[in-house]
C-alpha atoms as a PDB file:
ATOM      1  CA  UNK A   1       0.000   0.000   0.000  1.00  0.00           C
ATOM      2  CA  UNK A   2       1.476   3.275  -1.112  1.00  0.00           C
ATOM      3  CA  UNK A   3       0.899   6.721   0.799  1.00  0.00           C
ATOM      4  CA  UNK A   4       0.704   8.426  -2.534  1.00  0.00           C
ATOM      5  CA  UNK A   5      -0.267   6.702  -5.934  1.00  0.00           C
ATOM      6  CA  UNK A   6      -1.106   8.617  -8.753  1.00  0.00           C
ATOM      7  CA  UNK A   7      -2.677   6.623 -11.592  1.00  0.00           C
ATOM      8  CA  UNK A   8      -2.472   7.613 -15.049  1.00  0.00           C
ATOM      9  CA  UNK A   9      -4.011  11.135 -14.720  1.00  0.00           C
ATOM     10  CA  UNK A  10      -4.442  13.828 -17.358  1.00  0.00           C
ATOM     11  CA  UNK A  11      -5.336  17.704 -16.237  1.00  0.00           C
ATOM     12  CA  UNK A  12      -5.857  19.857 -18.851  1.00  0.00           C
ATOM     13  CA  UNK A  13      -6.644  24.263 -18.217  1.00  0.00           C
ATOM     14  CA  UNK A  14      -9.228  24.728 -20.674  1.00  0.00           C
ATOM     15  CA  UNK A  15      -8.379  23.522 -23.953  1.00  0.00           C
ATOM     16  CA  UNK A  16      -4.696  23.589 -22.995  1.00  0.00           C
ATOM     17  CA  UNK A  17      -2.883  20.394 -21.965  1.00  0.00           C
ATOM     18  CA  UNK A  18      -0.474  20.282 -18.543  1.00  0.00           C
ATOM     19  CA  UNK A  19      -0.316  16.749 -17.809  1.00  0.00           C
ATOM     20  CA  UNK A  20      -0.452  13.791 -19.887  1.00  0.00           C
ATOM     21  CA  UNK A  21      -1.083   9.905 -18.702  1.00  0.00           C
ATOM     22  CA  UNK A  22       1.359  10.865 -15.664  1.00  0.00           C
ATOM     23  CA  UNK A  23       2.113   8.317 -13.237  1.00  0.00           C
ATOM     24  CA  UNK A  24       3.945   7.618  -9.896  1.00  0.00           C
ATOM     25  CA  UNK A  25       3.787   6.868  -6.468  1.00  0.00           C
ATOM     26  CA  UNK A  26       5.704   7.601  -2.925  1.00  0.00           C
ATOM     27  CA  UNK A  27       6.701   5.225  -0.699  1.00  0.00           C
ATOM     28  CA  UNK A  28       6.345   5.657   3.179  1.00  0.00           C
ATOM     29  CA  UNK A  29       8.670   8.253   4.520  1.00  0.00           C
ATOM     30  CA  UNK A  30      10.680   8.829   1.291  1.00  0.00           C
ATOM     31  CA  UNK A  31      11.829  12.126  -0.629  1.00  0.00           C
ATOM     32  CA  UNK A  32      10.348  12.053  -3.811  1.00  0.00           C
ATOM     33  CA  UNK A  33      12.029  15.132  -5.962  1.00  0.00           C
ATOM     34  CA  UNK A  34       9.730  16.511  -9.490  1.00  0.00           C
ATOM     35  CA  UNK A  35      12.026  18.076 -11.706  1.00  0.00           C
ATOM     36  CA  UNK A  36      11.719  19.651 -15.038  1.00  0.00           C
ATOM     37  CA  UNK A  37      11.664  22.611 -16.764  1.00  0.00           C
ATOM     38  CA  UNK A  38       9.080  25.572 -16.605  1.00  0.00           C
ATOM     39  CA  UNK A  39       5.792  24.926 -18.309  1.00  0.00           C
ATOM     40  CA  UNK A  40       6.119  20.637 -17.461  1.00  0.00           C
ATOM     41  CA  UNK A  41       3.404  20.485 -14.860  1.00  0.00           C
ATOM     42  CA  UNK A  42       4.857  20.553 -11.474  1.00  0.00           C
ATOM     43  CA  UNK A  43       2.749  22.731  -9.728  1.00  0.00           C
ATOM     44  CA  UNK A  44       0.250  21.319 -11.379  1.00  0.00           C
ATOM     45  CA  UNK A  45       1.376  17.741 -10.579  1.00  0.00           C
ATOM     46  CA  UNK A  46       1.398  19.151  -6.615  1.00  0.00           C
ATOM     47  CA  UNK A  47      -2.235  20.901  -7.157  1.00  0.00           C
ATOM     48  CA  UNK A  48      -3.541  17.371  -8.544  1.00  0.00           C
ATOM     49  CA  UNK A  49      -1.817  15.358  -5.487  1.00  0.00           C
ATOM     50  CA  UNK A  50      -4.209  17.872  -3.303  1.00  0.00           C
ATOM     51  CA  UNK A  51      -7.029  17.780  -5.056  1.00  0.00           C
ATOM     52  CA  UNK A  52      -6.904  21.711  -5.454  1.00  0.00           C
ATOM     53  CA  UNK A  53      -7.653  20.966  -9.557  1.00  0.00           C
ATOM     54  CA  UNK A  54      -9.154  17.651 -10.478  1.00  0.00           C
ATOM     55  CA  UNK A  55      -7.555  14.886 -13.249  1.00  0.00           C
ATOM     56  CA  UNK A  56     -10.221  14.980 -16.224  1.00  0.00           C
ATOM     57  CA  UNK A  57      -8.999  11.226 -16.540  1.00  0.00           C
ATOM     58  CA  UNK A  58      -6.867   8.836 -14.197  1.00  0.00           C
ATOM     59  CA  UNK A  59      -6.904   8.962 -10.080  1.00  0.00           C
ATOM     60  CA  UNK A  60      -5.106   9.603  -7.038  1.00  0.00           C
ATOM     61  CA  UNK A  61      -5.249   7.230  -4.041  1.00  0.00           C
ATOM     62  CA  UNK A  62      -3.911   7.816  -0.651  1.00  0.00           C
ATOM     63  CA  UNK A  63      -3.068   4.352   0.995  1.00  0.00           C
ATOM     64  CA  UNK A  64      -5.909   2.770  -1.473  1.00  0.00           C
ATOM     65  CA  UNK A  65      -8.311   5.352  -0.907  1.00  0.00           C
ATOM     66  CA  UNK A  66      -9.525   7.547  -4.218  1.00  0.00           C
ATOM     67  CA  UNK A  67      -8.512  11.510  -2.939  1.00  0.00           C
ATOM     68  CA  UNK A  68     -12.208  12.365  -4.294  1.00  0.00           C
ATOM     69  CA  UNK A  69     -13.500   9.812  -1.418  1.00  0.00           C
ATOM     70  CA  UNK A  70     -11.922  12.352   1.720  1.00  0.00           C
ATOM     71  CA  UNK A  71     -14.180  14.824   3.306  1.00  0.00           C
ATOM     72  CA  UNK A  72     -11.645  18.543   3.502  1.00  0.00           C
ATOM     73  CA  UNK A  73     -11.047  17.311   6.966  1.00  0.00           C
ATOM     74  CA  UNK A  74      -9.838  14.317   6.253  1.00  0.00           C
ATOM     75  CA  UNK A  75      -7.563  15.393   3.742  1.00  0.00           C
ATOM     76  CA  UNK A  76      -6.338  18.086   5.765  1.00  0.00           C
ATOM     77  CA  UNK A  77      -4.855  15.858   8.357  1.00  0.00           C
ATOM     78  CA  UNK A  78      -3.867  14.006   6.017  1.00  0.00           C
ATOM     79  CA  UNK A  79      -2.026  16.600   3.344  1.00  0.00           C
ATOM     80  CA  UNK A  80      -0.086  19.764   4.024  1.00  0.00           C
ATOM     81  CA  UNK A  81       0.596  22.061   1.383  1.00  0.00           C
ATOM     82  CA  UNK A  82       3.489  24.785   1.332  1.00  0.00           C
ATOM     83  CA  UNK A  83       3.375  27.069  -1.915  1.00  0.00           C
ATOM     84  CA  UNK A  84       5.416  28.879  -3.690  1.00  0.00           C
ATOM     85  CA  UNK A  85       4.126  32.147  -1.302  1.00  0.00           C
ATOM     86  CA  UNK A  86       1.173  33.686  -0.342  1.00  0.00           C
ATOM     87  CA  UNK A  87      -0.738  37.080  -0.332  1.00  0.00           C
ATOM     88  CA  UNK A  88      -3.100  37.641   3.115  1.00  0.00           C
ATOM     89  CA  UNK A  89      -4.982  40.406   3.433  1.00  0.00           C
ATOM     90  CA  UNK A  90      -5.591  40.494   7.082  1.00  0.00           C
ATOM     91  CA  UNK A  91      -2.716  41.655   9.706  1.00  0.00           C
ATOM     92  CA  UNK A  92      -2.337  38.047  11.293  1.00  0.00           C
ATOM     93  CA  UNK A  93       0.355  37.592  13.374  1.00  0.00           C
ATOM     94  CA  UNK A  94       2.971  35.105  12.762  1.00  0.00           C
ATOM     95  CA  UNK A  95       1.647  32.906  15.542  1.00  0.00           C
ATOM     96  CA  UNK A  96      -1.871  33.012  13.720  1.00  0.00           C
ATOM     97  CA  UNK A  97      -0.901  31.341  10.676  1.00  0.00           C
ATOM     98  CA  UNK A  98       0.798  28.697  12.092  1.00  0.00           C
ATOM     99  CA  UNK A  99      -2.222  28.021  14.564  1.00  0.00           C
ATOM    100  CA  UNK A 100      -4.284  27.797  11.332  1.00  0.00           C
ATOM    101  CA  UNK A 101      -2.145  24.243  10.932  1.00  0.00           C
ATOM    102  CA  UNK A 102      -4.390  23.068  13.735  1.00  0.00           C
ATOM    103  CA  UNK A 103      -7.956  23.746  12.215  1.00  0.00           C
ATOM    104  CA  UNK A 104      -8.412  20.031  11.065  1.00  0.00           C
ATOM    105  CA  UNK A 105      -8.120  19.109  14.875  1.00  0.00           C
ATOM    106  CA  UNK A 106      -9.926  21.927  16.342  1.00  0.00           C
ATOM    107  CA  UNK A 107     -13.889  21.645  16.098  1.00  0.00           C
ATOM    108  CA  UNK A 108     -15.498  24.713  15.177  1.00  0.00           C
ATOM    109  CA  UNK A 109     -16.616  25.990  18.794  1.00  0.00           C
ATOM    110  CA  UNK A 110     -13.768  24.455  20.513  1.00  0.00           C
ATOM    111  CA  UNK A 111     -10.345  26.751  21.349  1.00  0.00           C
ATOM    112  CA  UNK A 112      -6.818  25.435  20.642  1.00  0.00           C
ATOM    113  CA  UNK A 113      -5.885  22.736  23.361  1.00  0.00           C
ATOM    114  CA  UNK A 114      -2.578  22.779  25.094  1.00  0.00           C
ATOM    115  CA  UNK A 115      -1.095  20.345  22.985  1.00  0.00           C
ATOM    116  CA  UNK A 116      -2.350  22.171  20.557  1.00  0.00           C
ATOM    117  CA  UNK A 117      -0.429  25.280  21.463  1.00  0.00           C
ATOM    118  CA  UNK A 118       2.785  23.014  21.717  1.00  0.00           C
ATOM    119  CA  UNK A 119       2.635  22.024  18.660  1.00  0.00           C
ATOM    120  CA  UNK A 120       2.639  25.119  17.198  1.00  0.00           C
ATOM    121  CA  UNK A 121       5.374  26.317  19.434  1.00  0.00           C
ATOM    122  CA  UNK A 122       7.534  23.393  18.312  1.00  0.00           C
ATOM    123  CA  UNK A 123       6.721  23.964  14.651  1.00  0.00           C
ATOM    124  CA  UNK A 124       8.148  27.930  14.747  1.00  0.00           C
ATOM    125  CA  UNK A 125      11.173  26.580  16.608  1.00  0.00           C
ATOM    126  CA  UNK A 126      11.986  23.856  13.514  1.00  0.00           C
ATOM    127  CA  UNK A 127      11.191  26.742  11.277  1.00  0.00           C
ATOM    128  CA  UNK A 128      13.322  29.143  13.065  1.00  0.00           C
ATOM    129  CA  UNK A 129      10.947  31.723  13.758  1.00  0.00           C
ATOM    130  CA  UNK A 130      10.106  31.839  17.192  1.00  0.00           C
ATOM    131  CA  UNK A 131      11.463  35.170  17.192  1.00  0.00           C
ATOM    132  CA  UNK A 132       8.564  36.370  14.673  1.00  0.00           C
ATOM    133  CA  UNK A 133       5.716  34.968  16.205  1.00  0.00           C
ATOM    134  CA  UNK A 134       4.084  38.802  17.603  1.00  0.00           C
ATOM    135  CA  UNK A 135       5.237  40.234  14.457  1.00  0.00           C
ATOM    136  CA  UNK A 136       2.821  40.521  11.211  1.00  0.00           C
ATOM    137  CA  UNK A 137       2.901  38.314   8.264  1.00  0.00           C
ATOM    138  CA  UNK A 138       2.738  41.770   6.609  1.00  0.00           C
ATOM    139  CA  UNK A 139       5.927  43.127   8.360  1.00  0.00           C
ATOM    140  CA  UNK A 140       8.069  40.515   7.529  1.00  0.00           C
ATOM    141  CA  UNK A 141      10.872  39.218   4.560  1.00  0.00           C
ATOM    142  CA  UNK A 142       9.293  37.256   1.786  1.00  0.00           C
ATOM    143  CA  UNK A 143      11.788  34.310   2.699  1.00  0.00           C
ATOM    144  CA  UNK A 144      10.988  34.563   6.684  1.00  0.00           C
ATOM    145  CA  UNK A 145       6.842  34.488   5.203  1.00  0.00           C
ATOM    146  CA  UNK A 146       8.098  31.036   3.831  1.00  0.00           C
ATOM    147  CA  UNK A 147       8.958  29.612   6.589  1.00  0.00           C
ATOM    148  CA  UNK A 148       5.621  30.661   8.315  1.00  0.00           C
ATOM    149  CA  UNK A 149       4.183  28.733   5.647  1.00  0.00           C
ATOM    150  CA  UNK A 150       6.224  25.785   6.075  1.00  0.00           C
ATOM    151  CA  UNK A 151       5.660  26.045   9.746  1.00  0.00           C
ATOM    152  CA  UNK A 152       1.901  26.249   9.575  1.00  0.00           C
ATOM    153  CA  UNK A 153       2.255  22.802   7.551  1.00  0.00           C
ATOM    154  CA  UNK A 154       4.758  20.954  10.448  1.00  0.00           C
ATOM    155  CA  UNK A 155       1.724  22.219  12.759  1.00  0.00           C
ATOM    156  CA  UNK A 156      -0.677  20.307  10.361  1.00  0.00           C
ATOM    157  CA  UNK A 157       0.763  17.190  11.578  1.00  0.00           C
ATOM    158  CA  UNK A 158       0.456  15.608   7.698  1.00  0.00           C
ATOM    159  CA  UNK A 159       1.253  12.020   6.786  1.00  0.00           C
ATOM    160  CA  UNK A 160       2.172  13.504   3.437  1.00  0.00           C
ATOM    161  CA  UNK A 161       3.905  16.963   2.785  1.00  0.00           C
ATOM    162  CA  UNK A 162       3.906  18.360  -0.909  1.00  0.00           C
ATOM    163  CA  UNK A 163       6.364  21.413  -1.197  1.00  0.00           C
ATOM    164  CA  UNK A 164       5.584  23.434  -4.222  1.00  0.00           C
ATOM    165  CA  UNK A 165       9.756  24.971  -4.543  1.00  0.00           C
ATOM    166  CA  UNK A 166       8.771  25.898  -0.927  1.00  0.00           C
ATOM    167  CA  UNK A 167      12.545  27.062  -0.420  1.00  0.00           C
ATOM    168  CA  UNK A 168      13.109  28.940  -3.345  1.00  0.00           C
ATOM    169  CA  UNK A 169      12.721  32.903  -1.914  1.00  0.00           C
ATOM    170  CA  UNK A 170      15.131  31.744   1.173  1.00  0.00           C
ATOM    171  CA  UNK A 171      18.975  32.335   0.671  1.00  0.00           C
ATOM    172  CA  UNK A 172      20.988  29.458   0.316  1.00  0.00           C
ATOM    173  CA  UNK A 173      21.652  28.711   4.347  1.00  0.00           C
ATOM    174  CA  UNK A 174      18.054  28.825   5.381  1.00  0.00           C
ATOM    175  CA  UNK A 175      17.350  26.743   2.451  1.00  0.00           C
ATOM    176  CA  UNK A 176      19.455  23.748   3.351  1.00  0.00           C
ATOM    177  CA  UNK A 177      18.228  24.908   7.164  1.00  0.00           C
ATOM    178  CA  UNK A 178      14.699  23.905   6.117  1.00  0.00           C
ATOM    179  CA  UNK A 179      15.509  21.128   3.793  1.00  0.00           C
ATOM    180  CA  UNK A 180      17.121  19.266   6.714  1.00  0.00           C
ATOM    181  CA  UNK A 181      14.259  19.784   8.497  1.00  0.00           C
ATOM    182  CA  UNK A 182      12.292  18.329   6.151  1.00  0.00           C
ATOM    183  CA  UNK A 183      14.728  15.351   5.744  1.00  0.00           C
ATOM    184  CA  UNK A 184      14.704  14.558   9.677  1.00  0.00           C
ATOM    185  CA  UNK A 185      10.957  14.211   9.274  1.00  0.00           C
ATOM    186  CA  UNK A 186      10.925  11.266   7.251  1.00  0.00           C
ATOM    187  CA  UNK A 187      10.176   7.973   8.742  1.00  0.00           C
ATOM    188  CA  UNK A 188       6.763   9.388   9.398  1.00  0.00           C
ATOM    189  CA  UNK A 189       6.274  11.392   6.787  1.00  0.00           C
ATOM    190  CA  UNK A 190       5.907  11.081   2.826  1.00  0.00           C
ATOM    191  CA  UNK A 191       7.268  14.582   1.334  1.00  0.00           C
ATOM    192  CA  UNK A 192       6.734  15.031  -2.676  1.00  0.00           C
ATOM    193  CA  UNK A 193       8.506  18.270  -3.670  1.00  0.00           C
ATOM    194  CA  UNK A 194       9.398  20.514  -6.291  1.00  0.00           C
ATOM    195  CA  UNK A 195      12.738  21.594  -7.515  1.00  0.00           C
ATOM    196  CA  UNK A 196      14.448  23.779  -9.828  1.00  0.00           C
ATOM    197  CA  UNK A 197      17.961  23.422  -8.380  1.00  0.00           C
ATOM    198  CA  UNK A 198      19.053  19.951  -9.419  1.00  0.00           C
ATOM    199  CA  UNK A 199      22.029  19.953  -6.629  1.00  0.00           C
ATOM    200  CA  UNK A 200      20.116  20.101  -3.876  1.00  0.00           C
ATOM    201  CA  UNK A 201      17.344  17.431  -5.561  1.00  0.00           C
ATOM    202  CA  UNK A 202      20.020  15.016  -5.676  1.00  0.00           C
ATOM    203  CA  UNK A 203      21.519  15.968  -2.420  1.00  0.00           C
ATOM    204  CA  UNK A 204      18.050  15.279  -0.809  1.00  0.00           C
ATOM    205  CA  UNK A 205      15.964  13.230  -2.527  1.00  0.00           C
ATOM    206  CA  UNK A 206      15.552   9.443  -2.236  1.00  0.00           C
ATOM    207  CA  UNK A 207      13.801   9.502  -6.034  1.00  0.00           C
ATOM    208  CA  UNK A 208      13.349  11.686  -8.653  1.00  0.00           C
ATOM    209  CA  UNK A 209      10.185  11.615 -11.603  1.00  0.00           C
ATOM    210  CA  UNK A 210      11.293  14.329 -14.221  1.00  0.00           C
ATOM    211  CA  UNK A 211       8.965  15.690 -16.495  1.00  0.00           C
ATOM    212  CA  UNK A 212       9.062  17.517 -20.203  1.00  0.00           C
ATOM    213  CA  UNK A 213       5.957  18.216 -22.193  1.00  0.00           C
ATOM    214  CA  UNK A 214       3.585  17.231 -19.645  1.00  0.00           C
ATOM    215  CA  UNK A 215       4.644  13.560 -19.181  1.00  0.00           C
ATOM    216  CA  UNK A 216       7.323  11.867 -17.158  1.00  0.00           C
ATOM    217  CA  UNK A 217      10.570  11.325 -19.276  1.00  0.00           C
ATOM    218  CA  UNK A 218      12.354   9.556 -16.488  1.00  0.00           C
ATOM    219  CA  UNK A 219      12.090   7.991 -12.469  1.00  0.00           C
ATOM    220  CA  UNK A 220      14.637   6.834 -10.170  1.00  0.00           C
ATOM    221  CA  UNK A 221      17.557   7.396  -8.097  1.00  0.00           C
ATOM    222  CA  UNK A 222      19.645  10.965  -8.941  1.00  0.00           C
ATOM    223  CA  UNK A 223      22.306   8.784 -10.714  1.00  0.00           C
ATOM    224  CA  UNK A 224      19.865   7.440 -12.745  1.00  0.00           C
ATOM    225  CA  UNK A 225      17.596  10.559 -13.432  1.00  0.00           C
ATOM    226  CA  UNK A 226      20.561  13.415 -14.046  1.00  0.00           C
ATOM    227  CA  UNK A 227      22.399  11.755 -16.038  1.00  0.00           C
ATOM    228  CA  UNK A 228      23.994  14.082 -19.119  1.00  0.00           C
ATOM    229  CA  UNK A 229      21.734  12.391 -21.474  1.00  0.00           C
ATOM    230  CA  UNK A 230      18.138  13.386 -19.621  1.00  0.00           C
ATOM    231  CA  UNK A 231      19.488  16.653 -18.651  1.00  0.00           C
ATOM    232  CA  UNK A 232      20.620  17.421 -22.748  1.00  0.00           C
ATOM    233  CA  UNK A 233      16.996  16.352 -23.350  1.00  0.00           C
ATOM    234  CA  UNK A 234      15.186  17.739 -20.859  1.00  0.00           C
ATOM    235  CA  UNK A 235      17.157  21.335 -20.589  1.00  0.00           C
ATOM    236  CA  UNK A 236      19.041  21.173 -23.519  1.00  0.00           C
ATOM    237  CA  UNK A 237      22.584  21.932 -21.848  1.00  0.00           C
ATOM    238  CA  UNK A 238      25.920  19.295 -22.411  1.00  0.00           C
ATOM    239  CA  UNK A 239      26.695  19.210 -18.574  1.00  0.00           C
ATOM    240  CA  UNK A 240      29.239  17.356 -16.069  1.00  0.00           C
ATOM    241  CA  UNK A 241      27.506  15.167 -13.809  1.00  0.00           C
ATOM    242  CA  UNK A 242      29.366  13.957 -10.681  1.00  0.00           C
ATOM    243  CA  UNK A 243      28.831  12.092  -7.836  1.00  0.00           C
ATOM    244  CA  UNK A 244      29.008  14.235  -4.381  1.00  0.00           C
ATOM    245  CA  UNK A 245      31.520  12.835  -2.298  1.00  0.00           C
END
């Protein structure tokens, strides 16, 4: 039984095409890296795995179970999402946000538990942003607003984490800062993410599925994915490919 399994889907944006017969799955606490150039359906890849657009053909199961089949609380204890950014019109505070990781286990009348608060205080601290957590979302650096999001998802307590280049507007130290983090969870959690830097994707990732032209062109371990032949193809650069020591 696979966390994630992703059967065969195709998700087209009007008449446009962005996916085509794409397959794959995850196994239980693994990495699993997308690559591929801009326009090959990543996001859209990470937006199907969370049912925020739906396949017009093909499914997604989580452990067996159709995605379509989980009621939004369900699936929100079960998936955590961290975007590219975000744009809030309110002045929430820092702390705010990452409390809203805890809606799925907070009933509608009820207030935040003290576990509950723990949680969240132990997410900002993996984050690095305990020191933020008066401030407003509004008052702070677009990478230090990343790491509220990616806080507000460690809150969420997710079996499965899908990172849409959820590192990209940090500088390079909090970057590998937050992708350890995200290694160190795994074990008990299944994280699909994107990248765009191919060094760090093979640094960190157990597999990777590459796509061009809306299907996958290759799977597998980094030695097997970047090799100079998929990365001519895919990018169309002659590159050196070697193995970090």
């Amino acid at each position: 039984m696979k966390p994630v399994e992703v059967i065969g889907i195709d998700v087209s944006y009007g008449a446009k095409k962005i996916l085509e017969t794409v397959s794959l799955y995850a196994e239980r606490g693994e990495i699993l890296g997308i690559i591929g150039p801009n326009g090959a359906g990543k996001t859209t890849l990470i937006k199907a795995m969370s049912r925020i657009v739906a396949p017009e053909d093909g499914e997604v199961h989580l452990d067996d179970r159709n995605l379509d089949s989980f009621s939004f609380r369900e699936l929100a204890r079960q998936v955590a999402v961290v975007p590219q950014g975000f744009s809030i019109t309110f002045d929430y505070s820092v702390r705010d946000i990452v409390m809203m990781g805890r809606h799925p286990y907070i009933g509608r009348l009820s207030s935040a538990t003290p576990r509950d608060l723990e949680i969240c205080d132990r997410a900002m601290r993996l984050a690095n942003i305990t020191h933020l957590a008066a401030s407003s979302v509004n008052e702070i650096s677009g990478g230090e607003r990343q790491r509220v999001l990616i806080a507000r998802a460690l809150a969420q307590e997710p079996k499965i984490l899908l990172l849409d280049e959820a590192t990209s507007n940090l500088d390079i130290s909090h970057r590998i800062e937050i992708l350890n983090i995200i290694r160190d969870l795994t074990g008990n959690v299944t994280v699909i993410s994107v990248f765009h830097d191919l060094n760090l994707a093979a640094y960190y990732c157990d597999r990777l599925i590459m796509l061009k032209d809306r299907r996958v062109l290759a799977v597998g371990g980094p030695r097997d994915v970047l090799t100079q032949e998929t990365i001519r193809a895919v990018y169309g650069l002659d590159v050196l490919v070697k193995t970090h020591p």
